[in-house]
N, C-alpha and C. Protein backbone atom coordinates (compact mmCIF):
# COMPACT_ATOMS: atom_id res chain seq x y z
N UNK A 1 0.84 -1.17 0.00
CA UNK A 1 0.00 0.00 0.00
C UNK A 1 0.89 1.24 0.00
N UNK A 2 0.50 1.97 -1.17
CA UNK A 2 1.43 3.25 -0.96
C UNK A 2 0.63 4.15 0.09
N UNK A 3 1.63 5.13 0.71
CA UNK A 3 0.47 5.91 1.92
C UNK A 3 1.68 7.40 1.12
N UNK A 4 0.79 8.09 1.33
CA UNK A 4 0.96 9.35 1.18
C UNK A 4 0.78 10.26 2.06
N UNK A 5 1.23 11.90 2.42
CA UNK A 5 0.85 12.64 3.25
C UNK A 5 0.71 13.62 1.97
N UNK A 6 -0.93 14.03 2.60
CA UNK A 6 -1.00 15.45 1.74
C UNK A 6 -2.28 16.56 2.76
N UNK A 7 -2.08 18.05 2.22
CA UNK A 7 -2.43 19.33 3.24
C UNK A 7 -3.74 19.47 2.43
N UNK A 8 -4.55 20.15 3.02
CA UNK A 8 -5.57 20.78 2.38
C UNK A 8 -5.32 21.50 0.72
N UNK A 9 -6.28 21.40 0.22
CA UNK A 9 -6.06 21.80 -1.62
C UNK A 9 -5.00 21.25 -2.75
N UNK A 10 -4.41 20.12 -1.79
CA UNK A 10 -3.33 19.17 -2.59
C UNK A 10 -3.97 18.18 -3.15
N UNK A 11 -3.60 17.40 -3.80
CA UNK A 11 -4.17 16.28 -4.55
C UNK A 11 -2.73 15.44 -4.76
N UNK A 12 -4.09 13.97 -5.69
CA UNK A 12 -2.98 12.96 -6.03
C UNK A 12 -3.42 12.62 -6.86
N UNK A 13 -3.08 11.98 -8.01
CA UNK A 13 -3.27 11.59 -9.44
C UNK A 13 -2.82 10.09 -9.63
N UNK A 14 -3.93 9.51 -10.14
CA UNK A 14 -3.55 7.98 -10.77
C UNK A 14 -4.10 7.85 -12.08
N UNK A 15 -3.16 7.25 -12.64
CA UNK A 15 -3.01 7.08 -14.29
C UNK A 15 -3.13 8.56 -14.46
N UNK A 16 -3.56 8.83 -15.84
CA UNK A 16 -4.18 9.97 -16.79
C UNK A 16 -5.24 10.54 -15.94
N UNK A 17 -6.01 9.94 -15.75
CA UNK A 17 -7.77 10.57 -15.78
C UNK A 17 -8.34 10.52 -14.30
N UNK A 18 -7.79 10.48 -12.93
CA UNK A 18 -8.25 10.12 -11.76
C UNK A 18 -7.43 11.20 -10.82
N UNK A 19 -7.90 12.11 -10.26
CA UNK A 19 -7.53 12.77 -9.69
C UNK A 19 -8.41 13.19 -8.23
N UNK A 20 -7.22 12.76 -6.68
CA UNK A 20 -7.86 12.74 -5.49
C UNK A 20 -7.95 14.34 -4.64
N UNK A 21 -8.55 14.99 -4.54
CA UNK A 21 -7.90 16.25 -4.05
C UNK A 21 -8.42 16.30 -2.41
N UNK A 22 -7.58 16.85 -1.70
CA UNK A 22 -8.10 16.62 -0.46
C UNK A 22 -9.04 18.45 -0.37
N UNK A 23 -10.06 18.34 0.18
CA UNK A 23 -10.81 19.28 -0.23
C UNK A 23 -10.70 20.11 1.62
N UNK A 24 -11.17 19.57 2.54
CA UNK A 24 -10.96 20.26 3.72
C UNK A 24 -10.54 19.16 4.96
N UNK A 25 -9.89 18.99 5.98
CA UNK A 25 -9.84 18.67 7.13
C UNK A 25 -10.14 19.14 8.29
N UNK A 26 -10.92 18.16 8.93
CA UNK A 26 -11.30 19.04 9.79
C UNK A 26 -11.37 17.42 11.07
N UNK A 27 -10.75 17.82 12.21
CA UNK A 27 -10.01 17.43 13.49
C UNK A 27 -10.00 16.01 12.57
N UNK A 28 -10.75 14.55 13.23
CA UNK A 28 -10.52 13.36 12.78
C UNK A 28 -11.29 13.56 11.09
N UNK A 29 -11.70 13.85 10.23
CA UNK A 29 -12.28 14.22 8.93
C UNK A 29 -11.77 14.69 7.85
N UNK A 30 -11.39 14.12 7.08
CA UNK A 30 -10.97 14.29 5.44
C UNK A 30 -11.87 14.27 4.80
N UNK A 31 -12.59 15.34 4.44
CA UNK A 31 -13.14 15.58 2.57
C UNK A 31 -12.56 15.53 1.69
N UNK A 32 -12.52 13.90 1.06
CA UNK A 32 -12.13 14.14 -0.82
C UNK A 32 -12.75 14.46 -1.77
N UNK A 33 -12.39 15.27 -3.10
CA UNK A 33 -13.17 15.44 -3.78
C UNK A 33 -12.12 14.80 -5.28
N UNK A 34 -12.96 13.53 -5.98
CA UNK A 34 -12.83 12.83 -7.13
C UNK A 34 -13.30 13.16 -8.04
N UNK A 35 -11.80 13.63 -9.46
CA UNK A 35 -12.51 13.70 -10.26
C UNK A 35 -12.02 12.79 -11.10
N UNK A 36 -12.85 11.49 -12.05
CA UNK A 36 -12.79 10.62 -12.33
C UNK A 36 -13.66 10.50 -13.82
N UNK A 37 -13.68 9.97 -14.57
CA UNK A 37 -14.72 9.13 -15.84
C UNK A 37 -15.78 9.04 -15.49
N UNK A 38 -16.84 8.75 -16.00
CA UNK A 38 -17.95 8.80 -15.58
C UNK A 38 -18.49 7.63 -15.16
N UNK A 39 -17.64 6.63 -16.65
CA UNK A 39 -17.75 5.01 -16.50
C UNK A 39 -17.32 4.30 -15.17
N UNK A 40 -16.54 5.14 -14.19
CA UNK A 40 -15.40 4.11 -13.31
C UNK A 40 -16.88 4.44 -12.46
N UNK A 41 -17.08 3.50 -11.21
CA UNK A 41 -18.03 3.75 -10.15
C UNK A 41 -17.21 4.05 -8.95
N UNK A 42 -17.51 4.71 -8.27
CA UNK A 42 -16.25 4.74 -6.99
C UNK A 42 -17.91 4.90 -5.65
N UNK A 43 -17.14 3.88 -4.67
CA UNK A 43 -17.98 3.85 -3.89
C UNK A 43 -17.21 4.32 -2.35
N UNK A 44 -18.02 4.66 -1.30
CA UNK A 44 -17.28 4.66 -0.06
C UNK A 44 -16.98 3.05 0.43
N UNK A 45 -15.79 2.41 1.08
CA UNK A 45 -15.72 1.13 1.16
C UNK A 45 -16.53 0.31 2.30
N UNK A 46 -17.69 1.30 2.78
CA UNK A 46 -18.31 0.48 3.64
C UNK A 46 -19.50 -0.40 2.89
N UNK A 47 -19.95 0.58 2.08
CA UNK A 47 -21.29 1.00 1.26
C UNK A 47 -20.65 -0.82 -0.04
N UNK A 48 -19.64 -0.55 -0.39
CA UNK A 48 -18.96 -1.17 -1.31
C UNK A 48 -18.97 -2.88 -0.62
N UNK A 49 -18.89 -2.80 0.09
CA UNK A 49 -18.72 -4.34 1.23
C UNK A 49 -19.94 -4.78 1.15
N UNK A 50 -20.61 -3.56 1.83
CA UNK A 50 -22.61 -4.49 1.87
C UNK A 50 -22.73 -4.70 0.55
N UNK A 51 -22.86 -3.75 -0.86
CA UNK A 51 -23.28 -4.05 -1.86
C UNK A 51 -22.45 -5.57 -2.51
N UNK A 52 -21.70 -6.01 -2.57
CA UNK A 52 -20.80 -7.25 -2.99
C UNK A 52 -21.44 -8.20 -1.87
N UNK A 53 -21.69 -7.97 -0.33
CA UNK A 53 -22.36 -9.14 0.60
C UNK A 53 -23.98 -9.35 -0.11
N UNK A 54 -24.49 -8.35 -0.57
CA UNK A 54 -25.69 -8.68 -0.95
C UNK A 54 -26.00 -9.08 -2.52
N UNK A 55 -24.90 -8.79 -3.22
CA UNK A 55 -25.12 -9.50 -4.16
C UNK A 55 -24.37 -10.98 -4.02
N UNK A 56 -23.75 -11.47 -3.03
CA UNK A 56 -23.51 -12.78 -2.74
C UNK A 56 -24.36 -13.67 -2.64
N UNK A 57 -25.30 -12.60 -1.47
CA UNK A 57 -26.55 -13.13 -0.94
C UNK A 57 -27.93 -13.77 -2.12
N UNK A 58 -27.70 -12.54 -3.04
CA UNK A 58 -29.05 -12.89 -4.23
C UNK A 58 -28.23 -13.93 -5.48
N UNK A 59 -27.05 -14.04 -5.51
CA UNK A 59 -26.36 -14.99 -6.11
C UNK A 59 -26.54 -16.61 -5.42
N UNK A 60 -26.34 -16.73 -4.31
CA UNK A 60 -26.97 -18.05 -3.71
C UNK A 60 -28.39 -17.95 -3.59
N UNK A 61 -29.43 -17.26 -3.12
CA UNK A 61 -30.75 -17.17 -3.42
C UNK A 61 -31.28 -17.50 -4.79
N UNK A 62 -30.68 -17.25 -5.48
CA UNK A 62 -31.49 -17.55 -7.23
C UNK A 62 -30.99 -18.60 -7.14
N UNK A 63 -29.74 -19.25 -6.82
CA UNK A 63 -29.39 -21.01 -7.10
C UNK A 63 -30.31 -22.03 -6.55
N UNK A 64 -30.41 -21.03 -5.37
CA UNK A 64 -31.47 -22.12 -4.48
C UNK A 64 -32.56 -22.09 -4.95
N UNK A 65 -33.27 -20.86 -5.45
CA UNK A 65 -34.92 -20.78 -5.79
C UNK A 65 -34.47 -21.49 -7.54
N UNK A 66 -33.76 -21.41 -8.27
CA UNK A 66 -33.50 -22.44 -9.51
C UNK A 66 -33.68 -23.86 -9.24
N UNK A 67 -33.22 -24.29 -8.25
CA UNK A 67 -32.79 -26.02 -8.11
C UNK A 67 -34.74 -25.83 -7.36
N UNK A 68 -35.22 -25.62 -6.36
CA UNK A 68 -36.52 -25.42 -6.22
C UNK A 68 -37.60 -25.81 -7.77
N UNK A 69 -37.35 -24.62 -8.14
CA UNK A 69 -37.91 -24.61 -9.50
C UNK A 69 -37.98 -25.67 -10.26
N UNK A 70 -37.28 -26.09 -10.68
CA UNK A 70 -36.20 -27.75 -11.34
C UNK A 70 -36.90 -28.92 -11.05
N UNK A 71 -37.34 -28.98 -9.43
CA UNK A 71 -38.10 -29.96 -8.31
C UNK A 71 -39.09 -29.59 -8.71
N UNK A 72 -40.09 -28.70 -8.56
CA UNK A 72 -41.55 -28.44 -9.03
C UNK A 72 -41.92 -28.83 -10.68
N UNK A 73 -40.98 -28.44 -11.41
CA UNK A 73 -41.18 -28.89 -12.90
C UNK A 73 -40.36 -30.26 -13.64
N UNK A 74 -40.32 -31.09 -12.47
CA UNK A 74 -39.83 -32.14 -13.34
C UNK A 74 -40.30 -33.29 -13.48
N UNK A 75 -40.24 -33.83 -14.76
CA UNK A 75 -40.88 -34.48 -15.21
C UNK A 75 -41.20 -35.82 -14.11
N UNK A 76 -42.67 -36.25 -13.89
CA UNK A 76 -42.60 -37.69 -13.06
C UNK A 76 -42.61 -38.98 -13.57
C-alpha cells in the first residue's frame, strides 16, 4: 500500500484521468473530492462491502430458488 501525506487543496493523481484532491480537514475528517470518468463507479468502502455481501446473498438465493424450480417442474 502506498500511503501518502497530503495538506488541504493538494491532490494525487492515478493514471491519466483520476484525480484525489483533499478538499478540507477538519479534526478526525478528510473531505475528498474525485474527479474521475464517468464510467469508473467509486464507492465509499463500507457501502462497497454491503453491496458485494448482498449480491452474494441474491447470487446463492437464485441457485437455491432455480434447483426449487427444477423440483416443481420435473418431469414424473
Amino acid at each position: 500500500m502506498l500511503v501518502l501525506t497530503r495538506k488541504s487543496d493538494e491532490s494525487i493523481r492515478i493514471g491519466d484521468d483520476i484525480i484525489i484532491r483533499v478538499v478540507e480537514v477538519k479534526g478526525n475528517q478528510v473531505r475528498l473530492g474525485i474527479e474521475a470518468p464517468r464510467h469508473l463507479r467509486i464507492y465509499r468502502e463500507e457501502l462497497y462491502q454491503k453491496i458485494s455481501r448482498e449480491n452474494r446473498l441474491s447470487a446463492m438465493a437464485g441457485l437455491d430458488t432455480f434447483g426449487k424450480l427444477k423440483e416443481v417442474f420435473r418431469k414424473p
